[in-house]
PDB file of N, CA and C in Angstrom:
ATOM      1  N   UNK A   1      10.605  14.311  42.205  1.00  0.00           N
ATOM      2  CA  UNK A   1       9.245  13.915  42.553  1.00  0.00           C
ATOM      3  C   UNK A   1       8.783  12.841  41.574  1.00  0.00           C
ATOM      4  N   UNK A   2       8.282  11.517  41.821  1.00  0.00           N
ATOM      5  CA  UNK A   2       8.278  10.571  41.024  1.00  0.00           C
ATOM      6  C   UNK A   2       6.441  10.730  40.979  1.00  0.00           C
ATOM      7  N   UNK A   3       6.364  10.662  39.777  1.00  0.00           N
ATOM      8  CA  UNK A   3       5.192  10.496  38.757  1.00  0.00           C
ATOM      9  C   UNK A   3       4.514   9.465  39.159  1.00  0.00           C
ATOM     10  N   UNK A   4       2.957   9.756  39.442  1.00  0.00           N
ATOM     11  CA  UNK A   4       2.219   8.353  39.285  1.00  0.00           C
ATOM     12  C   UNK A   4       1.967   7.315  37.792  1.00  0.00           C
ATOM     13  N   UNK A   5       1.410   6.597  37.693  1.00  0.00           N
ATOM     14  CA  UNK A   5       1.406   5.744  36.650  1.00  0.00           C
ATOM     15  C   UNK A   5       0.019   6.709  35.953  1.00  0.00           C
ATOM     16  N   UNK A   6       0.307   6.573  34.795  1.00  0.00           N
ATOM     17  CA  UNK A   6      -0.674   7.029  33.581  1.00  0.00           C
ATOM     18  C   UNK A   6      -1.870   6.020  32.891  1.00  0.00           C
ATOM     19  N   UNK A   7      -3.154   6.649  33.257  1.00  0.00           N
ATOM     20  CA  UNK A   7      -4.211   5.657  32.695  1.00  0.00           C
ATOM     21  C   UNK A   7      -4.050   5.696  31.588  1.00  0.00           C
ATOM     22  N   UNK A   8      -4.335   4.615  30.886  1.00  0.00           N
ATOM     23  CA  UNK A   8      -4.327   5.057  29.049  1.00  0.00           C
ATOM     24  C   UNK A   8      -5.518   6.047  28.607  1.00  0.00           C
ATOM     25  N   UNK A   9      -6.637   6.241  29.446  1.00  0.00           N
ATOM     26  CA  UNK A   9      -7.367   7.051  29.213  1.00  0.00           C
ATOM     27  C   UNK A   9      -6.610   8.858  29.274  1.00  0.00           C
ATOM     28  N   UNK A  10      -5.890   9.106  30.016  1.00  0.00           N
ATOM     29  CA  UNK A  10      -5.108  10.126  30.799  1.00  0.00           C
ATOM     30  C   UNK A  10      -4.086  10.047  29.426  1.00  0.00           C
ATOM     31  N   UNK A  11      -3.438   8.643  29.178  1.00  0.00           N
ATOM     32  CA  UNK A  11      -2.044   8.776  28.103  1.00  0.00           C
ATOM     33  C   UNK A  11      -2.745   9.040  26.441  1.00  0.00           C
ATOM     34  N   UNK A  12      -4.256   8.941  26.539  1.00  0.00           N
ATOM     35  CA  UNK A  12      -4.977   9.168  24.709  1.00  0.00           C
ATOM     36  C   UNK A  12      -4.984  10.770  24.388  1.00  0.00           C
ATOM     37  N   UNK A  13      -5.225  11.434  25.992  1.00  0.00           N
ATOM     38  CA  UNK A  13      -5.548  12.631  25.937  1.00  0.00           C
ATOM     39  C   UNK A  13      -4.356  13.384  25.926  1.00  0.00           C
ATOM     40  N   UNK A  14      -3.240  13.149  26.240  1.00  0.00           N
ATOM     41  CA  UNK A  14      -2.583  14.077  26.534  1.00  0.00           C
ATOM     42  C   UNK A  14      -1.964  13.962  24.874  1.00  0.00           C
ATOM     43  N   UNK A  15      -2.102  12.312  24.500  1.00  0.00           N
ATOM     44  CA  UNK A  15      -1.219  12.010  22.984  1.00  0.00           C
ATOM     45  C   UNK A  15      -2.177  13.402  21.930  1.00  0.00           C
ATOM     46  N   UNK A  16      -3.069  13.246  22.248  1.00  0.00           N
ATOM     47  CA  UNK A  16      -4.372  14.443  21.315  1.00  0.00           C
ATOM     48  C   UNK A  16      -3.828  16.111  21.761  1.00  0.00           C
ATOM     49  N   UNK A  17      -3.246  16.551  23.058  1.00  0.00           N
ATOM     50  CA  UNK A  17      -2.857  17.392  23.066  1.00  0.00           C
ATOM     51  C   UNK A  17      -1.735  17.876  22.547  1.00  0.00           C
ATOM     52  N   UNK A  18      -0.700  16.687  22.393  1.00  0.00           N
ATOM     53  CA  UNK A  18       0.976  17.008  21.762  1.00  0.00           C
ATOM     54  C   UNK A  18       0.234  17.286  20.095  1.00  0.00           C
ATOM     55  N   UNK A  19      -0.607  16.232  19.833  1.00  0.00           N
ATOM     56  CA  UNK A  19      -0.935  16.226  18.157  1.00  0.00           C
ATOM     57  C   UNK A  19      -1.617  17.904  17.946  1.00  0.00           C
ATOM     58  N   UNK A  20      -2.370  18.353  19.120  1.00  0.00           N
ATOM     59  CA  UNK A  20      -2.582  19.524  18.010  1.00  0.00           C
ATOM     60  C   UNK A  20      -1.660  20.992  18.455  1.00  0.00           C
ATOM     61  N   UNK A  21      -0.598  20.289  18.744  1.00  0.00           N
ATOM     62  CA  UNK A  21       0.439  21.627  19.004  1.00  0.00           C
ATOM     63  C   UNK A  21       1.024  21.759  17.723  1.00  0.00           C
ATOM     64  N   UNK A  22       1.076  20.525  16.826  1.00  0.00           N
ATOM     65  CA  UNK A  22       2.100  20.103  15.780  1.00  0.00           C
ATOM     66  C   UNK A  22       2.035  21.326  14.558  1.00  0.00           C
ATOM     67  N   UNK A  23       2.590  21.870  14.240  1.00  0.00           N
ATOM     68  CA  UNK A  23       2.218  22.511  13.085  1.00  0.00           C
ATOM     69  C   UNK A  23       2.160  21.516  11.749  1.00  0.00           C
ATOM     70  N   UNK A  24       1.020  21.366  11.392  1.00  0.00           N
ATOM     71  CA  UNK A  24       1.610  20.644  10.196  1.00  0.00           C
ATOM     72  C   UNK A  24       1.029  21.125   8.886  1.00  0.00           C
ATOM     73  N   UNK A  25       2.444  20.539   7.867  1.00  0.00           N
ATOM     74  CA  UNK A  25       2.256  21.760   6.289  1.00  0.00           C
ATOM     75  C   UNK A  25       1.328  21.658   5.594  1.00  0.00           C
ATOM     76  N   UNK A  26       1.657  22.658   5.272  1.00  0.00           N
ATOM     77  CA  UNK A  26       0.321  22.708   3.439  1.00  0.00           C
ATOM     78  C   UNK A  26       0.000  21.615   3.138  1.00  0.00           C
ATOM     79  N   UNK A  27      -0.623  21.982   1.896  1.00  0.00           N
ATOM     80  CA  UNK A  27      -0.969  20.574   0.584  1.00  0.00           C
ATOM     81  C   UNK A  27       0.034  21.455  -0.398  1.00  0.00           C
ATOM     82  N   UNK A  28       0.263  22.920  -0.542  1.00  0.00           N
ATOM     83  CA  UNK A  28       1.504  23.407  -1.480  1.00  0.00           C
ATOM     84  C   UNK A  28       2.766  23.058  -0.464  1.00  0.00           C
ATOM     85  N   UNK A  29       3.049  23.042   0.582  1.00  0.00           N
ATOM     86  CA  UNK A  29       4.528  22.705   1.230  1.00  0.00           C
ATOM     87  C   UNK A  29       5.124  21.424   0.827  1.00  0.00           C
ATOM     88  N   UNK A  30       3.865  20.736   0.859  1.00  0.00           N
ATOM     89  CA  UNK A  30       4.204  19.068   0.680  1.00  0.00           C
ATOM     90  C   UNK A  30       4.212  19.076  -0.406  1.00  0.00           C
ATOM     91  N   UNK A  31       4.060  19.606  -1.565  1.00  0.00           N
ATOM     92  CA  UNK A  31       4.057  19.182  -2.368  1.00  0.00           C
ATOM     93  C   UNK A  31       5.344  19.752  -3.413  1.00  0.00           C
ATOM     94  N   UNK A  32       6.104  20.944  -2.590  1.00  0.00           N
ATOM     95  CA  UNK A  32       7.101  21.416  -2.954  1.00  0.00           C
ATOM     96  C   UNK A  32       8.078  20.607  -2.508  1.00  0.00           C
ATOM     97  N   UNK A  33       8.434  19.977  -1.168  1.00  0.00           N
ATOM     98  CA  UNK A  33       8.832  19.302  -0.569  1.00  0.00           C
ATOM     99  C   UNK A  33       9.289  17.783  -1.239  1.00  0.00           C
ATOM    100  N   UNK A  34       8.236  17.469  -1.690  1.00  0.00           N
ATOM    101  CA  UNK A  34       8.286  15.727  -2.589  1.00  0.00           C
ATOM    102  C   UNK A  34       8.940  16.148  -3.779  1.00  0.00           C
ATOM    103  N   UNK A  35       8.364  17.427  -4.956  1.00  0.00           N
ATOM    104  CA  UNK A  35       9.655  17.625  -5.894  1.00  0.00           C
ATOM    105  C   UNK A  35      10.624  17.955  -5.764  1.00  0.00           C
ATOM    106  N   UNK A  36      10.973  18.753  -4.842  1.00  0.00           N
ATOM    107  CA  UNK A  36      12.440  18.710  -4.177  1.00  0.00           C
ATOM    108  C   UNK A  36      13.498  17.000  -3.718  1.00  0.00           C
ATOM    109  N   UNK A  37      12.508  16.142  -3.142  1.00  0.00           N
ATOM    110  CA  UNK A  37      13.171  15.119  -3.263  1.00  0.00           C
ATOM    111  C   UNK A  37      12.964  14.583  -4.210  1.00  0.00           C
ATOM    112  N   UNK A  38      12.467  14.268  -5.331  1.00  0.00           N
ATOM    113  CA  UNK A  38      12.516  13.648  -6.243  1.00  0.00           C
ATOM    114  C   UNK A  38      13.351  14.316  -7.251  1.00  0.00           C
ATOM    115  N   UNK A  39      13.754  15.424  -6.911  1.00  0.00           N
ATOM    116  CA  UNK A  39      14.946  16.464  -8.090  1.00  0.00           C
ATOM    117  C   UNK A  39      16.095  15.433  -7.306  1.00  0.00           C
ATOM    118  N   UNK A  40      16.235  15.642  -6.062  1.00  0.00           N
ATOM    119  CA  UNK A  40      18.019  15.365  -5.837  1.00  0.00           C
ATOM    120  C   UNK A  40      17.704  13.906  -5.709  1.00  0.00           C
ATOM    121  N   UNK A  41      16.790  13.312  -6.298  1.00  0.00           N
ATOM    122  CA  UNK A  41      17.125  11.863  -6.452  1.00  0.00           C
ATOM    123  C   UNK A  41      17.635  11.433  -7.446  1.00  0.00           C
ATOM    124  N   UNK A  42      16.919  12.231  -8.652  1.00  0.00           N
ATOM    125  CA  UNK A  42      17.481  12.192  -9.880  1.00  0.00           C
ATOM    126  C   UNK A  42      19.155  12.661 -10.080  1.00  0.00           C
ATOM    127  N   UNK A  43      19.530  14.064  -9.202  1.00  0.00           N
ATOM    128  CA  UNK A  43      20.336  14.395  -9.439  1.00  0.00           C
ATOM    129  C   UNK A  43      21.497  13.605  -8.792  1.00  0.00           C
ATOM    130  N   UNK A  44      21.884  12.517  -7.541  1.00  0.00           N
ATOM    131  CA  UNK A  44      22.479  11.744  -7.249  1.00  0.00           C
ATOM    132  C   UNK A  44      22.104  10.476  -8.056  1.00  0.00           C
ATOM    133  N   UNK A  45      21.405  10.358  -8.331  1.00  0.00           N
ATOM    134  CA  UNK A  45      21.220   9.111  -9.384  1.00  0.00           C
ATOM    135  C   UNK A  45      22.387   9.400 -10.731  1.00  0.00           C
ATOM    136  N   UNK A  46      22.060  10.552 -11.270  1.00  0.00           N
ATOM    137  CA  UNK A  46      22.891  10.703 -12.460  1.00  0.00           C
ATOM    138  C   UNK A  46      24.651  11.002 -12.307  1.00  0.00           C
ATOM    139  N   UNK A  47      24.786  11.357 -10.804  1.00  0.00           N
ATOM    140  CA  UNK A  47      26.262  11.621 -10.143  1.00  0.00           C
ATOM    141  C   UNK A  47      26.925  10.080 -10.043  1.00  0.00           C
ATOM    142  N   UNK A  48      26.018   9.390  -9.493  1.00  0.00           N
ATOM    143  CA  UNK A  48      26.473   8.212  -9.295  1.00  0.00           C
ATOM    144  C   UNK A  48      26.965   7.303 -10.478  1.00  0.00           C
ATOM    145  N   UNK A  49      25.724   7.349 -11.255  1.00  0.00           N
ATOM    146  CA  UNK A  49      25.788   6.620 -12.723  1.00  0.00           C
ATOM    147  C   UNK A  49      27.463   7.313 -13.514  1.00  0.00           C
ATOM    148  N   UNK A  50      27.385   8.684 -13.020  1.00  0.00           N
ATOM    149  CA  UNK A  50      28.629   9.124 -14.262  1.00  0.00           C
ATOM    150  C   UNK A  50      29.974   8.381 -13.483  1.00  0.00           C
ATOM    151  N   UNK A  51      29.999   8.666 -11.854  1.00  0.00           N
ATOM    152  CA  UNK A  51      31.229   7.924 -11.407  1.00  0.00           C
ATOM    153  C   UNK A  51      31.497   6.678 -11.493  1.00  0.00           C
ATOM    154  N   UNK A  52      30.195   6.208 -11.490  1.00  0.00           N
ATOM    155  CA  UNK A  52      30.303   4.448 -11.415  1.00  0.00           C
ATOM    156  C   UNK A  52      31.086   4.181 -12.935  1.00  0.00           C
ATOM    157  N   UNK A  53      30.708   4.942 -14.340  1.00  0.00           N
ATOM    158  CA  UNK A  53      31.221   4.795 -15.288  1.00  0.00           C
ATOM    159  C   UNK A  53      32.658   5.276 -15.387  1.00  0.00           C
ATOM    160  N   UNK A  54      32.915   6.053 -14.678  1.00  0.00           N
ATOM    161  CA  UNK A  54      34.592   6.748 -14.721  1.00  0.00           C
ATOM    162  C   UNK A  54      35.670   5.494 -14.090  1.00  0.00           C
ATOM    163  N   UNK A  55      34.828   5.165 -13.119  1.00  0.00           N
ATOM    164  CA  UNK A  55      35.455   4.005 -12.164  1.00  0.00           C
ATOM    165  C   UNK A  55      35.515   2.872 -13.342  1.00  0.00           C
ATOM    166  N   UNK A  56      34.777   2.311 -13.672  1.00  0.00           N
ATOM    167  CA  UNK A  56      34.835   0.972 -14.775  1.00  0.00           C
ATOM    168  C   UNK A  56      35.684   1.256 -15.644  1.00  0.00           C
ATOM    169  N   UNK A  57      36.123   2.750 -16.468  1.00  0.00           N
ATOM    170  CA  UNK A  57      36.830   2.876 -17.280  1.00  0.00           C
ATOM    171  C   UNK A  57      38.182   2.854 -16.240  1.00  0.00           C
ATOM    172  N   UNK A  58      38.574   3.487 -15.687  1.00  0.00           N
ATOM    173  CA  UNK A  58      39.676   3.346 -14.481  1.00  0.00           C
ATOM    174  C   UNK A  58      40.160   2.206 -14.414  1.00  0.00           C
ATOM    175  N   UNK A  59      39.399   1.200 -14.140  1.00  0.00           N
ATOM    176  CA  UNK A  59      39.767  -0.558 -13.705  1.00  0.00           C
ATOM    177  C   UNK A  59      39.806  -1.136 -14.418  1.00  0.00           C
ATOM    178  N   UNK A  60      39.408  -0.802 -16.259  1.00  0.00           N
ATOM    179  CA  UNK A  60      39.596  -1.339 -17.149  1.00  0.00           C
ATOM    180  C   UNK A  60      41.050  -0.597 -17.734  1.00  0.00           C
ATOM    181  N   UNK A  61      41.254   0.368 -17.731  1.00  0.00           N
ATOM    182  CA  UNK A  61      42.385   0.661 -18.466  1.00  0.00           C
ATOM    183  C   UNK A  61      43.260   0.651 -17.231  1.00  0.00           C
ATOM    184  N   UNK A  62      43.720   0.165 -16.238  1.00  0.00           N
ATOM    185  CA  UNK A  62      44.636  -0.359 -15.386  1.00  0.00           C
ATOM    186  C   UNK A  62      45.117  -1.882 -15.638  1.00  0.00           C
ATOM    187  N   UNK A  63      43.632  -2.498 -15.860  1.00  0.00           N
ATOM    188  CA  UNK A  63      43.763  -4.206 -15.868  1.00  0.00           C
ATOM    189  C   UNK A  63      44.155  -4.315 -17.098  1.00  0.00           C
ATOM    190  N   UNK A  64      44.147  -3.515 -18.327  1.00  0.00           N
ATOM    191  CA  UNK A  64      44.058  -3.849 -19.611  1.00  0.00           C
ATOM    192  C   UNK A  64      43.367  -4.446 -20.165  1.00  0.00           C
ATOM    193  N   UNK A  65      41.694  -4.291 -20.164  1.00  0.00           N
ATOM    194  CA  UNK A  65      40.961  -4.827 -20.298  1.00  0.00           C
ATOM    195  C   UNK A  65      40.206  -3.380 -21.765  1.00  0.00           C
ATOM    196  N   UNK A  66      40.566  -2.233 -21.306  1.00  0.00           N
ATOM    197  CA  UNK A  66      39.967  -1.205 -22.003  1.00  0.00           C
ATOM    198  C   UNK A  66      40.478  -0.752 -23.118  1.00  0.00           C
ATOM    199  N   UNK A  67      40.371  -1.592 -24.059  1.00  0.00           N
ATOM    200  CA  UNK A  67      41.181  -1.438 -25.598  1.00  0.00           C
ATOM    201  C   UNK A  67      42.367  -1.805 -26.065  1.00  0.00           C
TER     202      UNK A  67
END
């Protein structure tokens, strides 16, 4: 069965009905949420930094560049 066309008046209201189905979080969820990403940012930040250094020592003591 094909749909008639949607007034934008008809498409504001229904957008206002999806919005208040939404559950949306705390001010404590969100805010557990952001230190949680900002932990494993740090913590891939410092993973990266140690491999990136294992690797340089690697390509230096292959090339003979590392002592």
């Amino acid at each position: 069965m094909a749909k008639g066309k949607t007034t934008p008046f008809e498409f504001l209201q229904q957008v206002r009905q999806e919005g208040s189905k939404v559950t949306w979080p705390t001010r404590k969820e969100t805010m557990v949420t952001t230190g949680m990403v900002f932990v494993m940012v740090l913590l891939a930040s410092l993973f990266f930094l140690v491999v990136d250094q294992l690797l340089r020592l690697g390509v230096g003591a292959v090339l003979g560049l590392g002592g």
